[in-house]
Protein backbone atom coordinates (compact mmCIF):
# COMPACT_ATOMS: atom_id res chain seq x y z
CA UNK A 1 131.25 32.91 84.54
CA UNK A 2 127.96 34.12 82.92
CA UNK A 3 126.82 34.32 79.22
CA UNK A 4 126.44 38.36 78.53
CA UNK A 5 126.68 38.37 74.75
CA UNK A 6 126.34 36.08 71.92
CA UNK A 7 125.69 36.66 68.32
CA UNK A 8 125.95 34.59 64.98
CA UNK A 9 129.20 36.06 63.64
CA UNK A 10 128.95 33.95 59.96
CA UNK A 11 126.47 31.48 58.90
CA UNK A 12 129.67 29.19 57.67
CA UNK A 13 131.66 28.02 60.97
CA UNK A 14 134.43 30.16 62.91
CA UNK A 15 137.65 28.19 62.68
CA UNK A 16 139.45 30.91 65.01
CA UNK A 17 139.59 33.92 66.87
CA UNK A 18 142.67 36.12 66.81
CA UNK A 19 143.22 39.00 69.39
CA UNK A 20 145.55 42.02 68.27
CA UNK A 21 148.55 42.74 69.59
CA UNK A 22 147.07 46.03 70.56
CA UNK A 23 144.19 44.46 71.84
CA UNK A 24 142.06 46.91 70.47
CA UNK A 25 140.43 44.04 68.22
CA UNK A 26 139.29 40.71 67.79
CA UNK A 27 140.06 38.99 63.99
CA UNK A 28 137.36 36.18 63.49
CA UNK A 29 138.59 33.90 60.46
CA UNK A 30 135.28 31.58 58.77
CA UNK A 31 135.63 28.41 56.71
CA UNK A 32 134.59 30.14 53.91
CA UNK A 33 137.56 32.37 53.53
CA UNK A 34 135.84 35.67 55.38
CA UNK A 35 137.99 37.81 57.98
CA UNK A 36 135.46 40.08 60.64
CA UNK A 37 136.78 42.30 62.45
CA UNK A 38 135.15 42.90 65.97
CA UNK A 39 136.09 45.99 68.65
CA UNK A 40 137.55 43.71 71.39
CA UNK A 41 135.15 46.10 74.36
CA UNK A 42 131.94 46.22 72.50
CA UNK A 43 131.90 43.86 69.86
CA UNK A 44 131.07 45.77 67.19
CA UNK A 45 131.47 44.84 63.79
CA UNK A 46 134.41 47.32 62.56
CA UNK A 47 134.78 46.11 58.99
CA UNK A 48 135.50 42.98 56.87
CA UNK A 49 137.83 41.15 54.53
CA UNK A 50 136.55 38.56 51.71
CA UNK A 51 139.41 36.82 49.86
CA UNK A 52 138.61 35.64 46.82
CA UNK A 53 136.36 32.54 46.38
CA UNK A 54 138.72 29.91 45.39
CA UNK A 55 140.97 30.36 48.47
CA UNK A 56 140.64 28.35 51.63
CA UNK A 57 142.29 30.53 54.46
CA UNK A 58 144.91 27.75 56.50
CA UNK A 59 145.89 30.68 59.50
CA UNK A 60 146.27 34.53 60.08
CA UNK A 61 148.97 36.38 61.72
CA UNK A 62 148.73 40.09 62.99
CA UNK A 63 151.78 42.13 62.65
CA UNK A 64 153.10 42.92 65.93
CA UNK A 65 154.32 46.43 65.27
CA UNK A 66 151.47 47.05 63.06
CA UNK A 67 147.88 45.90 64.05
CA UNK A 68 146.62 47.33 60.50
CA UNK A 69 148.87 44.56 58.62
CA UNK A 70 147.48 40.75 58.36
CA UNK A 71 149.10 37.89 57.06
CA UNK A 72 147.29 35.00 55.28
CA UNK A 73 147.99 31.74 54.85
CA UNK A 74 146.39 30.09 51.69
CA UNK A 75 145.45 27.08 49.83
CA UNK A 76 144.21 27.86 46.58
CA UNK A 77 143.67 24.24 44.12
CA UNK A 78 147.15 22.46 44.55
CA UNK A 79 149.31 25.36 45.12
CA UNK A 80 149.29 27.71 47.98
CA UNK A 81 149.50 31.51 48.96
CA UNK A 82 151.04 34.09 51.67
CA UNK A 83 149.99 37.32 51.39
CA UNK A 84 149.72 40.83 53.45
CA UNK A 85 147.17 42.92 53.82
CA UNK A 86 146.40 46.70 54.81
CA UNK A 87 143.25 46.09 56.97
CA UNK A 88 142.23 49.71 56.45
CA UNK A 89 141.97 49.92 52.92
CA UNK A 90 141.21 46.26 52.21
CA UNK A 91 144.21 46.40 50.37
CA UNK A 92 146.71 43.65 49.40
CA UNK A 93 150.31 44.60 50.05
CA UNK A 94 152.40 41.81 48.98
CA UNK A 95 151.94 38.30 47.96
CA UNK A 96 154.14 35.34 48.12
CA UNK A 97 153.38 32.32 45.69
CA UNK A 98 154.46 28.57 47.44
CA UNK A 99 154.55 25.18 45.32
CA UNK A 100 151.80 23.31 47.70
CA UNK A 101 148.86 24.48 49.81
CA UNK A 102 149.52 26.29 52.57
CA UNK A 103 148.82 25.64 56.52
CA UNK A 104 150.73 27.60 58.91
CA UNK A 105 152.68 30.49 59.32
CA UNK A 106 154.95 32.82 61.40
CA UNK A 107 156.19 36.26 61.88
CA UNK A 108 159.28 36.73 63.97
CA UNK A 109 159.53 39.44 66.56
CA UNK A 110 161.12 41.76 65.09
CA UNK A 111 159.04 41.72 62.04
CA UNK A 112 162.15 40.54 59.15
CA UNK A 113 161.51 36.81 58.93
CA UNK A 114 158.13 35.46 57.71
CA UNK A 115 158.01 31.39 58.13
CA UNK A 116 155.27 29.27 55.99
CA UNK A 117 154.69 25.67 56.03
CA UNK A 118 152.63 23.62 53.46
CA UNK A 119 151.17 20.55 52.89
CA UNK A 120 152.65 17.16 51.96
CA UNK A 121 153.03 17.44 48.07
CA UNK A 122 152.50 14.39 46.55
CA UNK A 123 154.83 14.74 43.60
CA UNK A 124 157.44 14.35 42.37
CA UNK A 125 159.29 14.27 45.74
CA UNK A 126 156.73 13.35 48.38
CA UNK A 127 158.19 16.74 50.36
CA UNK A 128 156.51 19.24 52.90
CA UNK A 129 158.21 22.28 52.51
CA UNK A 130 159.26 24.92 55.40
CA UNK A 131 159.85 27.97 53.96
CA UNK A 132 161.80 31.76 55.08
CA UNK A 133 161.52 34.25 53.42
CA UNK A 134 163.35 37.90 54.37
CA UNK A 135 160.26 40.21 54.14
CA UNK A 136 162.71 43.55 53.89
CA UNK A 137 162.78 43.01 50.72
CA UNK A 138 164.22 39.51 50.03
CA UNK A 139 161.86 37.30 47.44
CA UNK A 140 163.78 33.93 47.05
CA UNK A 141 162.92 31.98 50.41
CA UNK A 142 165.10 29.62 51.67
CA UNK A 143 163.63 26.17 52.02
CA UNK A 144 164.03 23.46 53.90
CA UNK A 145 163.31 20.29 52.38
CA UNK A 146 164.66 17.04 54.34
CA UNK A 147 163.29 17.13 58.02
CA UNK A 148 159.63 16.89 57.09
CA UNK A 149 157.63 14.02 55.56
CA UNK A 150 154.03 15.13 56.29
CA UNK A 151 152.17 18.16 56.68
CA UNK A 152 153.17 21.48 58.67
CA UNK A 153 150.22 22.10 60.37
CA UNK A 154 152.00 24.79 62.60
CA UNK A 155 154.92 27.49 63.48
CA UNK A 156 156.22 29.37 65.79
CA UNK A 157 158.86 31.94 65.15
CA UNK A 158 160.19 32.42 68.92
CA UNK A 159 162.68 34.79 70.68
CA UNK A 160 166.39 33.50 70.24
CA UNK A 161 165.93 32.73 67.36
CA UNK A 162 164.52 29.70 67.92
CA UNK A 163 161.78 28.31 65.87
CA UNK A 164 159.34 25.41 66.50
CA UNK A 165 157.50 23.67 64.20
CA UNK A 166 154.81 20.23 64.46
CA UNK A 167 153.87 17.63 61.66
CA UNK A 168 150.96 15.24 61.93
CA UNK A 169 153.37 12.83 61.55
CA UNK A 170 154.60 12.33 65.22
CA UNK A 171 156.96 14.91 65.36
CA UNK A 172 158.05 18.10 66.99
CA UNK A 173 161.32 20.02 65.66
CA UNK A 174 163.12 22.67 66.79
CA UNK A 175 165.46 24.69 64.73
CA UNK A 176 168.41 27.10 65.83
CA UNK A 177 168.17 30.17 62.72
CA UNK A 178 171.40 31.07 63.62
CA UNK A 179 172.13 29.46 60.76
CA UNK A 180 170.04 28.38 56.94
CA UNK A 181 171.64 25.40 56.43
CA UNK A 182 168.90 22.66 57.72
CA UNK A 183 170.96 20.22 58.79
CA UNK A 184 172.69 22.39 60.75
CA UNK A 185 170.05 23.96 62.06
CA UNK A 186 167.89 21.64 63.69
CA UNK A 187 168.09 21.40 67.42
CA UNK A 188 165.54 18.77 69.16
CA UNK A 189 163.31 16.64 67.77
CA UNK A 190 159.98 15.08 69.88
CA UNK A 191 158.00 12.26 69.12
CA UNK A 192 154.53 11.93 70.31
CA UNK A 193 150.83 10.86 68.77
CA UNK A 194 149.89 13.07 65.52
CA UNK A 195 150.63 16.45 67.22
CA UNK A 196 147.67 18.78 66.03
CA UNK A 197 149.11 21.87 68.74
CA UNK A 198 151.66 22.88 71.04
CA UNK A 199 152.88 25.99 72.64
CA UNK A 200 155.51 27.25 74.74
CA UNK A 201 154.68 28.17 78.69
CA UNK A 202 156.36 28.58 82.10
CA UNK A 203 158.24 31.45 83.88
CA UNK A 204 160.91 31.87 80.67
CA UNK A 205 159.03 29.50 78.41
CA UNK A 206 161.26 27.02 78.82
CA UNK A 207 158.63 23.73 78.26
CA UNK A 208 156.41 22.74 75.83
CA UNK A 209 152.72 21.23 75.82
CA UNK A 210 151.27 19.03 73.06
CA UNK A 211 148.03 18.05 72.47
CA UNK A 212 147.33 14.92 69.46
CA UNK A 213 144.76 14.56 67.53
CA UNK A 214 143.83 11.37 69.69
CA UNK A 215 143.11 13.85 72.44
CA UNK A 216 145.88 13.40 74.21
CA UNK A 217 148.20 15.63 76.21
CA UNK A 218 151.46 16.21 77.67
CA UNK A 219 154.16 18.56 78.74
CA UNK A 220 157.86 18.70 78.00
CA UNK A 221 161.44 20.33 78.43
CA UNK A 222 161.45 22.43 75.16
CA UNK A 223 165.63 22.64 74.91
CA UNK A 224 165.96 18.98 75.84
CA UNK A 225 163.38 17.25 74.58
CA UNK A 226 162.78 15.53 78.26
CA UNK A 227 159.25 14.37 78.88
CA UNK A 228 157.65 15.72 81.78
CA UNK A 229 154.29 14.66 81.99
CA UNK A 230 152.23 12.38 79.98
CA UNK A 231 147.96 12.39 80.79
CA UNK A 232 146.69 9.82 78.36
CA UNK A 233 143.42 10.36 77.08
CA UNK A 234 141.91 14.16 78.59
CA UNK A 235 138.57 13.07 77.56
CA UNK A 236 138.53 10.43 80.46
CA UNK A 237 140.12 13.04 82.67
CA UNK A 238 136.83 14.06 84.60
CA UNK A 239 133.35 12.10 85.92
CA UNK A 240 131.98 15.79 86.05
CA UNK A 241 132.12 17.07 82.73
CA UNK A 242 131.61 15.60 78.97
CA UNK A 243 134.96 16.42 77.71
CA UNK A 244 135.07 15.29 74.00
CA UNK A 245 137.95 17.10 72.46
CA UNK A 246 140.78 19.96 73.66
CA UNK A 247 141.09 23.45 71.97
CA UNK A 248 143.94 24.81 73.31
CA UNK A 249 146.01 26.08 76.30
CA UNK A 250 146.84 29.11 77.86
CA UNK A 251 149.27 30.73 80.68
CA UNK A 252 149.19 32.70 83.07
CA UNK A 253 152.50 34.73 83.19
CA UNK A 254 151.30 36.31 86.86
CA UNK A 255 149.98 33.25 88.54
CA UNK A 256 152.43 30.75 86.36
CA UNK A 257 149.70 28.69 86.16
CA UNK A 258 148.83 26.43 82.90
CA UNK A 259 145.28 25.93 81.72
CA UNK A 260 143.75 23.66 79.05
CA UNK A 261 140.23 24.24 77.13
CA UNK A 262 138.30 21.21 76.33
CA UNK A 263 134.66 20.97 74.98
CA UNK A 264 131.64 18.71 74.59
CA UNK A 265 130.29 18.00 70.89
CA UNK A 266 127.03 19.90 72.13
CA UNK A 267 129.41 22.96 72.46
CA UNK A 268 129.51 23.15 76.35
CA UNK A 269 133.12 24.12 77.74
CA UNK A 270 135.49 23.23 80.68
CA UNK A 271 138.24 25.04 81.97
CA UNK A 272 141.38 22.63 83.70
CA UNK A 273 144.06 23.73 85.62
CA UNK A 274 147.02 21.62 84.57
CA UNK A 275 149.05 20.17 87.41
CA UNK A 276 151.99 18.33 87.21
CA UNK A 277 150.86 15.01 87.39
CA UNK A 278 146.89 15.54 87.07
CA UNK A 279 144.01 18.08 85.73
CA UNK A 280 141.76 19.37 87.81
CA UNK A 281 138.37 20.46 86.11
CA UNK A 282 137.79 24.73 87.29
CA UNK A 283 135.22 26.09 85.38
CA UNK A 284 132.20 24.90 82.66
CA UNK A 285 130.62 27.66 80.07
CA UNK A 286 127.31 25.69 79.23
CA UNK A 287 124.33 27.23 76.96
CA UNK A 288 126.23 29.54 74.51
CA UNK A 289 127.64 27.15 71.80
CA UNK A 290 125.39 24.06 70.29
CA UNK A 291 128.12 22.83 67.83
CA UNK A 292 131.51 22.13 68.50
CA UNK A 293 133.84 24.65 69.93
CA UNK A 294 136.97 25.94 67.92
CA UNK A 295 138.92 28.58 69.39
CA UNK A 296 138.64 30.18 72.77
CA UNK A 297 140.24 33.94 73.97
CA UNK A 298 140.16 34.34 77.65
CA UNK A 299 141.62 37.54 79.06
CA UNK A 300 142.66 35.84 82.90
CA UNK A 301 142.88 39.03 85.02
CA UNK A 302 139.74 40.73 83.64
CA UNK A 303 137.64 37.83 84.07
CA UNK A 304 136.65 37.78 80.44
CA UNK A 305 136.12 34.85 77.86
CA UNK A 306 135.38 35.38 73.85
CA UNK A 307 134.73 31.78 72.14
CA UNK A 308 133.25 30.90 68.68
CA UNK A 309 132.69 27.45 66.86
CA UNK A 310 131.04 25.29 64.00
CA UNK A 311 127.93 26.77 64.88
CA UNK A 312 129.26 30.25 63.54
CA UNK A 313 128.35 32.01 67.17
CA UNK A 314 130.88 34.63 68.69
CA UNK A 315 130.14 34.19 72.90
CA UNK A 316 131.15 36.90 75.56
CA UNK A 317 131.47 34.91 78.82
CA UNK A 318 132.34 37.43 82.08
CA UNK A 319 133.48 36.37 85.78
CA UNK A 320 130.39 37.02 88.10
């Protein structure tokens, strides 16, 4: 792949890049609470969304149905913040108030359940709190208090009904919603090192992949809990390449082929293909970042690659 674009998107850093669901653009979230959003073919700066100053935005969702619609995720002082947007009229639509700082959040399928995790609060409880709320028109959330006892740094709201949830502290829950009642409702439960990300992959996403914050990495049977593989330490993982943390993963329904996304600290990339039992290094991006790497979009079967970073760049990368 070759550079063909590259631009400084913010002068804060880019903590992620979030592609449509109609593809038709690319949602660039900054550490200092800015949303930009980009035409996903050109690149062109469409328009923009400043929350107010004393917000810290945690994660965006983009409604599935509705690519105008954007959900935020908040921390504002000790308390936190869900809201919706209209992306058209810079309008907000609805706003949820939470007792603790916000992190992660999750929009089911069909668009009725909104999910929100927060921090650990402190006091009086020590709790983390995992929140639903019916967004037809519901406004009391149901909460689940007892499964958690550090922070939620991320959700997934997943097709039957399923939903999956990490903590830094060592865990990975699932939850049947066929039911509110939490102890009822929780299904599996993994333990691993301070699980930063995971995601669901294979041909009907039946496993799971977690990465730690110790740069580790391994795969597992998401219904059982069964380990499948373990790889230690990815930043050992190849003589070729300076690999000094991961970013993320991503499938490849067609090919049913996993991939992981490391980078080096001077904000060079490196594609692996993830094997069962080893990675094997594919591709390096070199010369577009100089800071560290945050999020990476890479459309498989077009060849194309969008990343951005600390250094506040937005790269275009494009198979030769």
């Amino acid at each position: 792949m070759q550079l063909v674009q590259q631009f400084r998107a913010s002068t804060s850093y880019i903590q992620d890049l979030v592609l449509s669901p109609s593809r038709d653009y690319v949602a660039a979230v900054t550490s200092n609470s800015l949303v930009r959003f980009y035409d996903s073919n050109t690149l062109q700066l469409q328009t923009d969304l400043n929350i107010l100053p004393d917000s810290l935005i945690s994660e965006i969702t983009i409604d599935p149905s509705n690519s105008s619609l954007l959900w935020i995720a908040e921390k504002k002082g000790s308390g936190g913040l869900v809201s919706m947007w209209d992306v058209r009229t810079k309008s907000q639509q609805k706003e949820l108030r939470v007792n603790g700082p916000v992190l992660s959040i999750s929009l089911n399928c069909n668009q009725t359940i909104l999910a929100a995790g927060t921090e650990l609060i402190p006091s009086p409880h020590d709790e983390s709190l995992l929140m639903f709320w019916d967004i037809r028109g519901g406004s009391n959330p149901v909460v689940f208090r007892e499964s958690h006892s550090d922070d939620i740094t991320q959700l997934f709201l997943e097709r039957f009904d399923f939903i999956q949830r990490i903590r830094i502290s060592l865990l990975v829950c699932t939850f049947d919603l066929t039911t509110f009642e939490e102890d009822d409702a929780l299904n599996q439960v993994i333990k691993d090192n301070s699980v930063y990300k995971v995601g669901f992959f294979g041909p009907q996403y039946e496993f799971l992949y977690l990465m730690t914050h110790i740069e580790t990495f391994s795969l597992w049977k998401a219904n059982t809990g069964d380990k499948l593989s373990l790889y230690g330490d990815v930043r050992s993982s190849s003589s070729n390449v300076e690999l000094n943390y991961l970013i993320d993963c991503q499938y490849d329904e067609v090919g049913q082929r996993l991939y992981l996304w490391g980078g080096s600290n001077e904000g060079n990339l490196s594609t692996l293909h993830v094997g069962l039992n080893q990675l094997s290094l594919i591709n390096c991006l070199n010369g577009g970042h100089s800071e560290i790497v945050r999020s990476v979009l890479w459309d498989i079967h077009n060849g194309i690659v969008l990343s951005a970073g600390e250094d506040g760049q937005i790269c275009y990368w494009k198979s030769t």
